[in-house]
Protein backbone atom coordinates (compact mmCIF):
# COMPACT_ATOMS: atom_id res chain seq x y z
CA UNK A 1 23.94 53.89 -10.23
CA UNK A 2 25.62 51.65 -12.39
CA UNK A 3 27.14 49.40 -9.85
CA UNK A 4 23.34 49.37 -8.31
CA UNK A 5 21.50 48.43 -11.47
CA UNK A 6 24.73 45.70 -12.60
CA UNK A 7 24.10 43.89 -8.68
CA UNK A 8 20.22 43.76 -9.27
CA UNK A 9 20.96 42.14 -12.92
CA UNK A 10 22.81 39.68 -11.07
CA UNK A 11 20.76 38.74 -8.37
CA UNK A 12 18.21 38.21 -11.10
CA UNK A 13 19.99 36.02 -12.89
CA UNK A 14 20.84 34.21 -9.74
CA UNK A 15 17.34 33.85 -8.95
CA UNK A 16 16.30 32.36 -12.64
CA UNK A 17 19.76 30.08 -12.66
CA UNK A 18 18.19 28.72 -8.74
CA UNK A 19 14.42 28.54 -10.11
CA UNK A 20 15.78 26.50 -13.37
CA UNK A 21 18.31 24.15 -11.37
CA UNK A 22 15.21 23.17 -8.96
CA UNK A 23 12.78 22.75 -12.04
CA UNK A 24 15.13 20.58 -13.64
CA UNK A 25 15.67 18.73 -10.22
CA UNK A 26 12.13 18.39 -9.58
CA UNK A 27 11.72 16.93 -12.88
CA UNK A 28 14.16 14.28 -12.46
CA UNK A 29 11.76 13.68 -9.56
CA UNK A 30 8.67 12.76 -10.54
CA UNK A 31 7.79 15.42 -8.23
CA UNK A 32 7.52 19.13 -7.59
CA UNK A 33 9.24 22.10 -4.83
CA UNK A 34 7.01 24.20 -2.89
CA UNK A 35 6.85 26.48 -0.30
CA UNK A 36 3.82 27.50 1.52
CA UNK A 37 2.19 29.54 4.20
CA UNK A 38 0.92 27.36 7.64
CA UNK A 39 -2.62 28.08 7.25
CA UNK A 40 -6.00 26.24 6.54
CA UNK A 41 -5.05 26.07 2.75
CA UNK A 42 -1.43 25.69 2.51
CA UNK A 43 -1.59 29.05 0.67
CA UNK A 44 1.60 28.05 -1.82
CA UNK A 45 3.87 31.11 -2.08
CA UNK A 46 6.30 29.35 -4.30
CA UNK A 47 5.19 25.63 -6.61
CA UNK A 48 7.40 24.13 -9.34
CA UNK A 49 5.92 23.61 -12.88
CA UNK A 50 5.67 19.09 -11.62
CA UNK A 51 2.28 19.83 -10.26
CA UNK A 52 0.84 20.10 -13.27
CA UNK A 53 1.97 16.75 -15.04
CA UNK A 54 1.12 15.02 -11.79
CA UNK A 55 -2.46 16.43 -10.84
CA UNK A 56 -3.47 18.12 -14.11
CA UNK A 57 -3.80 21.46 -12.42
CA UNK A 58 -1.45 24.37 -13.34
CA UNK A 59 0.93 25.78 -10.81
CA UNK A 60 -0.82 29.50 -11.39
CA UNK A 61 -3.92 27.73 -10.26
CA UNK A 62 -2.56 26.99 -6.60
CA UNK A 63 0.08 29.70 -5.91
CA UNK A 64 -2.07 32.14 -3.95
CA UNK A 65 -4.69 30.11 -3.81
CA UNK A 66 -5.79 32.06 -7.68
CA UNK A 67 -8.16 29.21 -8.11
CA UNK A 68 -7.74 26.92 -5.92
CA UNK A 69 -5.86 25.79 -2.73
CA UNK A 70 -3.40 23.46 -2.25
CA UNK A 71 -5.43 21.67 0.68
CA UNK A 72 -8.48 21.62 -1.52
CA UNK A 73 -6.53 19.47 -3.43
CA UNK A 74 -5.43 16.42 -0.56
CA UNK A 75 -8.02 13.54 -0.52
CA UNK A 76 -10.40 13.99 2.34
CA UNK A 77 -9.72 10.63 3.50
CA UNK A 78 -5.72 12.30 4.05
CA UNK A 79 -6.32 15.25 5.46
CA UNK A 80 -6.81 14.56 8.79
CA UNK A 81 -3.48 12.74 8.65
CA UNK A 82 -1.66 15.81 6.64
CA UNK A 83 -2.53 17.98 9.11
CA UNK A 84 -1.72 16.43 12.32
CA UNK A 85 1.86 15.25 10.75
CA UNK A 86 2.49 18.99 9.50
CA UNK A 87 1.28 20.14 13.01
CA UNK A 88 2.90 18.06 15.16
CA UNK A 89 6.42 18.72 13.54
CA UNK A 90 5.61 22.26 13.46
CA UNK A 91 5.44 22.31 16.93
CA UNK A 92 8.60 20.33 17.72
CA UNK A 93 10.56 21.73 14.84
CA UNK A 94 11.37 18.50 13.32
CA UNK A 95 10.54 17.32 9.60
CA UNK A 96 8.00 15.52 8.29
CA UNK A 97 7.63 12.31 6.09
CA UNK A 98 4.07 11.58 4.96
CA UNK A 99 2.28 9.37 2.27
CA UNK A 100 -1.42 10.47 1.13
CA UNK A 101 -3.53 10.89 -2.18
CA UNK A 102 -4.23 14.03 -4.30
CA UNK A 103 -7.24 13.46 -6.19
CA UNK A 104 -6.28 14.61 -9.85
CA UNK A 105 -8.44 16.96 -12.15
CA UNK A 106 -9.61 13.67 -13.28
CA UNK A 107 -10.78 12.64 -10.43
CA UNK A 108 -8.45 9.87 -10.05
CA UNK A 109 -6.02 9.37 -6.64
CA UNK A 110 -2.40 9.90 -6.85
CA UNK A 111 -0.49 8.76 -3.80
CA UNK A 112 2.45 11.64 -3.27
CA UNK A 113 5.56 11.21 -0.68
CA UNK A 114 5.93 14.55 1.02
CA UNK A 115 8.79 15.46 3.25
CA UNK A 116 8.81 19.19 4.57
CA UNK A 117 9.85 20.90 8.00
CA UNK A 118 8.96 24.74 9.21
CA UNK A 119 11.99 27.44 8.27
CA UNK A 120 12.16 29.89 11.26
CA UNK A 121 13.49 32.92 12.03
CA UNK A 122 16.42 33.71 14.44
CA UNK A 123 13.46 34.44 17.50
CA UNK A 124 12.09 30.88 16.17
CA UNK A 125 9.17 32.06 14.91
CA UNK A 126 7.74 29.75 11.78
CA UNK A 127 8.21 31.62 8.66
CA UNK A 128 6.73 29.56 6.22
CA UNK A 129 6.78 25.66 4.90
CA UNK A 130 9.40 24.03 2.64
CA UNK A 131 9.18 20.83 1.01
CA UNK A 132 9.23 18.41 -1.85
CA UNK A 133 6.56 15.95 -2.90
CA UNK A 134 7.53 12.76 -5.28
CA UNK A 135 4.64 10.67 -6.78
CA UNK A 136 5.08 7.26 -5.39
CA UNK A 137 1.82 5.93 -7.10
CA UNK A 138 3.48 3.01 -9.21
CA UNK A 139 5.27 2.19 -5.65
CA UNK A 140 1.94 1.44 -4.02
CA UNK A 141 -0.18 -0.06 -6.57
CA UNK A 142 2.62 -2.67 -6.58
CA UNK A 143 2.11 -2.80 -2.62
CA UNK A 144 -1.64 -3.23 -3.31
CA UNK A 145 -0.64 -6.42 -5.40
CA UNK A 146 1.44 -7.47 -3.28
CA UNK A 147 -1.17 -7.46 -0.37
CA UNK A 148 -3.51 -9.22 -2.58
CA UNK A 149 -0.56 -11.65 -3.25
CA UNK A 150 -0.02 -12.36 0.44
CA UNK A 151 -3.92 -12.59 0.90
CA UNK A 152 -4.27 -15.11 -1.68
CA UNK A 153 -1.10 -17.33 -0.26
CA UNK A 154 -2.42 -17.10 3.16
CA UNK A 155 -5.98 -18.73 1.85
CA UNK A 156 -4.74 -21.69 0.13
CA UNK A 157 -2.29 -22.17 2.95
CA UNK A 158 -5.00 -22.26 5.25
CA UNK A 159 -7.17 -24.49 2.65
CA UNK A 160 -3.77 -26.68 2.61
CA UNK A 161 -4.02 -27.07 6.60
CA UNK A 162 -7.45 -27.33 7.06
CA UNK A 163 -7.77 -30.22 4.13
CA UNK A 164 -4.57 -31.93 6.07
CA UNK A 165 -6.43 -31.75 9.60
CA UNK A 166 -9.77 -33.60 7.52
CA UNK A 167 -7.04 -35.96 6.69
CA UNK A 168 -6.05 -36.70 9.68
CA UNK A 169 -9.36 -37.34 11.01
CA UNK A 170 -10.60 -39.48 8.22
CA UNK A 171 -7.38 -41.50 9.39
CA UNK A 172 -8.21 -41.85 13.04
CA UNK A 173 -12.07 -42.89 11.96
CA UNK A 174 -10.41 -45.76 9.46
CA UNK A 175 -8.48 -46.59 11.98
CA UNK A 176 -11.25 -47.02 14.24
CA UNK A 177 -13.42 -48.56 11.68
CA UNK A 178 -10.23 -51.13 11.22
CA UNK A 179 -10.64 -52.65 15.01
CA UNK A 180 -14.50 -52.36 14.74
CA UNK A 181 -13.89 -54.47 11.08
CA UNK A 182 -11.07 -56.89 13.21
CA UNK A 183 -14.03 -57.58 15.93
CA UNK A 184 -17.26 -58.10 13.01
CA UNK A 185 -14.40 -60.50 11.17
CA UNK A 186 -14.07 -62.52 14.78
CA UNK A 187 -17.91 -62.66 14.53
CA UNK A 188 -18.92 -62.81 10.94
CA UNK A 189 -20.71 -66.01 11.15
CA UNK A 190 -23.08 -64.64 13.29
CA UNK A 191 -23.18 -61.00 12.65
CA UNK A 192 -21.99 -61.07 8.51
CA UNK A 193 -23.79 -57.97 7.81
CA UNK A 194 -22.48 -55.68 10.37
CA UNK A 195 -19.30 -56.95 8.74
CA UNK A 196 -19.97 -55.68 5.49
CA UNK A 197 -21.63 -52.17 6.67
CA UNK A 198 -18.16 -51.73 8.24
CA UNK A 199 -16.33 -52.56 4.94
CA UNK A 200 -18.57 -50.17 3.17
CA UNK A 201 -17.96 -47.03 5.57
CA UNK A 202 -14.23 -47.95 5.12
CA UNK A 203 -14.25 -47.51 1.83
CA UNK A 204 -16.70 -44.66 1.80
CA UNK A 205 -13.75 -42.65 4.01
CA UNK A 206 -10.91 -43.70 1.82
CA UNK A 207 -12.53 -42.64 -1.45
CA UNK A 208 -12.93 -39.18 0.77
CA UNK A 209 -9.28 -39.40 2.12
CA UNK A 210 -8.25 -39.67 -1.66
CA UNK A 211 -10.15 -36.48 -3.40
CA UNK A 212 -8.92 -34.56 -0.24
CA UNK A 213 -5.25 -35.84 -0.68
CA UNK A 214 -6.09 -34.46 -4.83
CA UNK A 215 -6.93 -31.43 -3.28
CA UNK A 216 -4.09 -30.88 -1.56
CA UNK A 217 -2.29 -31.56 -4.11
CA UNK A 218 -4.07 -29.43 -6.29
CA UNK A 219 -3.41 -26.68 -3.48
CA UNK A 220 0.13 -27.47 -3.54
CA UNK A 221 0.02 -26.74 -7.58
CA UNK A 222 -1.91 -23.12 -6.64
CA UNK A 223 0.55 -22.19 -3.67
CA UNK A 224 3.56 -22.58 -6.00
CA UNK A 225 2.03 -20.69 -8.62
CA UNK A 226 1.38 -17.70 -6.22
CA UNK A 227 5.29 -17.83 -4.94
CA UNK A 228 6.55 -17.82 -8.09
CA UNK A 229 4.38 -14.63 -9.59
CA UNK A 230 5.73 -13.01 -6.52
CA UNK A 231 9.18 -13.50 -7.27
């Protein structure tokens, strides 16, 4: 009787030394352990305490579903996604690696990074869920500036090309308007004004050319700015 109670003393300090070292993992983390059943709710049999400091809701609240389930908890615009990656690995008994948002008892997103696979048994039938989930929110808000970044580049570069290609025309009209100016200057005596009009439209184009060569260059200034915030 002794022996019986001393091995159950054990195991339950086994268990508590286990549940600490994966708390204290977890926490390192930025994330939290779980283990769930496969249905409608991911109905969590097993949560570490991380849940709470990244969604505001208490582990005791999930585990069962007590007040609320875990899937109640995945942004609806996720869990179409969730559930088709969860599925589909299921099936082939693979893992899965999956990014979506929990909406927080604040209401506010929190993008997660889960990676799970299905524990079987020796017949392979799908005991339950295991997993971890780290918050990778700081990760993609500096993706979202980044995208904003690469947005902004690709405008001015595309202002940059499209004020070189009005360049380039203004060029080919002056250089037009050159010959036409060559051909008045062979007939000024007769036709002096059409001479002048010419001249005028000339230098009509180059004061153009000029404010769109400052705007390049002013372009140029912006574009350089952009690459070097994004270094």
């Amino acid at each position: 009787m002794i022996a019986v109670g001393l091995e159950g003393d054990v195991a339950e300090m086994y268990d508590s030394v286990q549940a600490s070292v994966i708390e204290s993992v977890a926490s390192r983390l930025n994330g939290f352990f779980y283990r769930c059943q496969n249905d409608a709710g991911y109905t969590m049999l097993f949560m570490t305490d991380g849940i709470e400091v990244m969604t505001g809701y208490p582990a005791s609240d999930i585990l069962n579903n007590r007040v609320r389930t875990f899937a109640s908890l995945i942004d609806a615009r996720d869990a179409g996604s969730v559930d088709a990656a969860v599925g589909s690995a299921v099936e082939r008994k693979s893992k899965w690696e999956i990014d979506y948002r929990l909406v927080k008892r604040d209401g506010k997103p929190l993008w997660i990074h889960e990676s799970g696979s299905g524990i079987f048994d020796d017949q392979g039938q799908l005991l339950f869920l295991e997993g971890v989930c780290i918050d990778i929110s700081p990760q993609k808000e500096q993706e979202g500036k980044l995208e904003q970044l690469v947005g902004r580049i690709s405008g001015t570069s595309n202002d940059i090309v499209e004020a070189v290609q009005h360049i380039l025309g203004e060029l080919r009209t002056l250089k037009l308007l050159a010959l036409n100016a060559r051909i008045e200057a062979a007939r000024a005596a007769e036709h002096g004004a059409g001479f002048a009009v010419v001249a005028q439209e000339m230098k009509s184009l180059a004061d153009t050319t000029r404010e769109e060569a400052d705007r390049i260059r002013s372009l140029m200034d912006t574009l350089q700015t952009l690459l070097k915030s994004g270094s």
